[in-house]
Protein backbone atom coordinates (compact mmCIF):
# COMPACT_ATOMS: atom_id res chain seq x y z
CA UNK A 1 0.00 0.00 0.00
CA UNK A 2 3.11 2.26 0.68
CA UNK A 3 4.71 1.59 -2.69
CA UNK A 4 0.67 2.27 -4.00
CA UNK A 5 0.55 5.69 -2.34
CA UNK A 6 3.98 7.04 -3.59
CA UNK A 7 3.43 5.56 -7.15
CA UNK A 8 0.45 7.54 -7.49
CA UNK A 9 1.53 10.94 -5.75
CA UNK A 10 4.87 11.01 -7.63
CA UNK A 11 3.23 11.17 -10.90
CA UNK A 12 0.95 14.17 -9.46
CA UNK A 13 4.22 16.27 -8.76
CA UNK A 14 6.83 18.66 -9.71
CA UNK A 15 8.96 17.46 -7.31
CA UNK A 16 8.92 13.56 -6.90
CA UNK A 17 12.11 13.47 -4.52
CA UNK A 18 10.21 15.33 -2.13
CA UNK A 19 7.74 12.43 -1.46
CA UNK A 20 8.00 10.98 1.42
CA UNK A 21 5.51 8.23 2.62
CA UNK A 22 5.56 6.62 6.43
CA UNK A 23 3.52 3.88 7.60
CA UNK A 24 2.48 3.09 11.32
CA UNK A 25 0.15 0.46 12.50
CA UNK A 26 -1.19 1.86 16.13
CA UNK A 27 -3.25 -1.41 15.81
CA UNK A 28 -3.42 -5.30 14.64
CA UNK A 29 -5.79 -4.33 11.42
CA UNK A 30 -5.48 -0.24 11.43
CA UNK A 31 -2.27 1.19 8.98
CA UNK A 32 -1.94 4.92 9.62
CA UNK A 33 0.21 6.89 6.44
CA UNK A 34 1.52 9.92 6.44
CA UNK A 35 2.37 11.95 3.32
CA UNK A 36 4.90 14.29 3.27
CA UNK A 37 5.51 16.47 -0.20
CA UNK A 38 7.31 19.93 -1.09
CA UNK A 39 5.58 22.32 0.08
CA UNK A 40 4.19 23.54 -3.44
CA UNK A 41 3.13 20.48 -4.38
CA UNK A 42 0.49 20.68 -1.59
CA UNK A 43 -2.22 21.73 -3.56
CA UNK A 44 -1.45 18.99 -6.32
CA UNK A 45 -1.86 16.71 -3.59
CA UNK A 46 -5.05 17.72 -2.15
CA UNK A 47 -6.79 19.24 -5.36
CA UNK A 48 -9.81 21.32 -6.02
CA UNK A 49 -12.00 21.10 -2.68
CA UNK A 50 -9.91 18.43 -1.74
CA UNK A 51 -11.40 15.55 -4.52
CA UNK A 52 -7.72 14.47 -5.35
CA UNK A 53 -7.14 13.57 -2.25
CA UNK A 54 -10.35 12.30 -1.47
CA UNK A 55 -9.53 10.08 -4.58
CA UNK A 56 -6.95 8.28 -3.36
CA UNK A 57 -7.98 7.62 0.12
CA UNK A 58 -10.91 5.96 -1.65
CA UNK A 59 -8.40 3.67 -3.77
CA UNK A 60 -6.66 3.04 -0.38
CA UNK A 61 -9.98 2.06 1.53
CA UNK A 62 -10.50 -0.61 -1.02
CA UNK A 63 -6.76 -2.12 -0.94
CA UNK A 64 -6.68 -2.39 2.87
CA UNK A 65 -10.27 -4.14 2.24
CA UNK A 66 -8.86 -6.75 0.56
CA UNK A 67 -6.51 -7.09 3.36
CA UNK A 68 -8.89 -7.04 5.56
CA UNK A 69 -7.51 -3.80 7.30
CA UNK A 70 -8.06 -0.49 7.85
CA UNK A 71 -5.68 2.53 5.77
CA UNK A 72 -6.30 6.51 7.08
CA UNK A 73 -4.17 8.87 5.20
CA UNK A 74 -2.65 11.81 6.39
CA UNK A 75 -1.31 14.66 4.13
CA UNK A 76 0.96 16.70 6.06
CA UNK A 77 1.77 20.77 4.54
């Protein structure tokens, strides 16, 4: 799912180097990521009224379902 996450923001970027991407797992089926880009490449991130992002948490809900876990994304600025 990390791999999944950076794949996709890299190619929304000017500045791929800057994306950093750190899991946690506070529990046994709960996988916390935080997102780290430059700072502005922010916006690319998040999109209009925040539907880019929005997007990909979506696409993230339904790879952790198949896992049968639970993935919350964080996008840090």
């Amino acid at each position: 799912m990390k791999e999944f996450i950076e794949y996709i923001v890299k190619h929304l970027v000017d500045k791929p180097e800057g994306v950093m991407v750190e899991e946690k797992a506070p529990a046994e089926n709960k996988i916390v990521f935080t997102l780290k880009v430059a700072q502005e490449d922010v916006g690319k991130v998040i999109g209009k009224q925040g539907k880019t992002a929005q997007a990909i948490r979506t696409l993230l809900t339904a790879i952790a379902a198949k896992e049968g876990k639970r993935a919350i994304l964080e996008i840090l600025d």
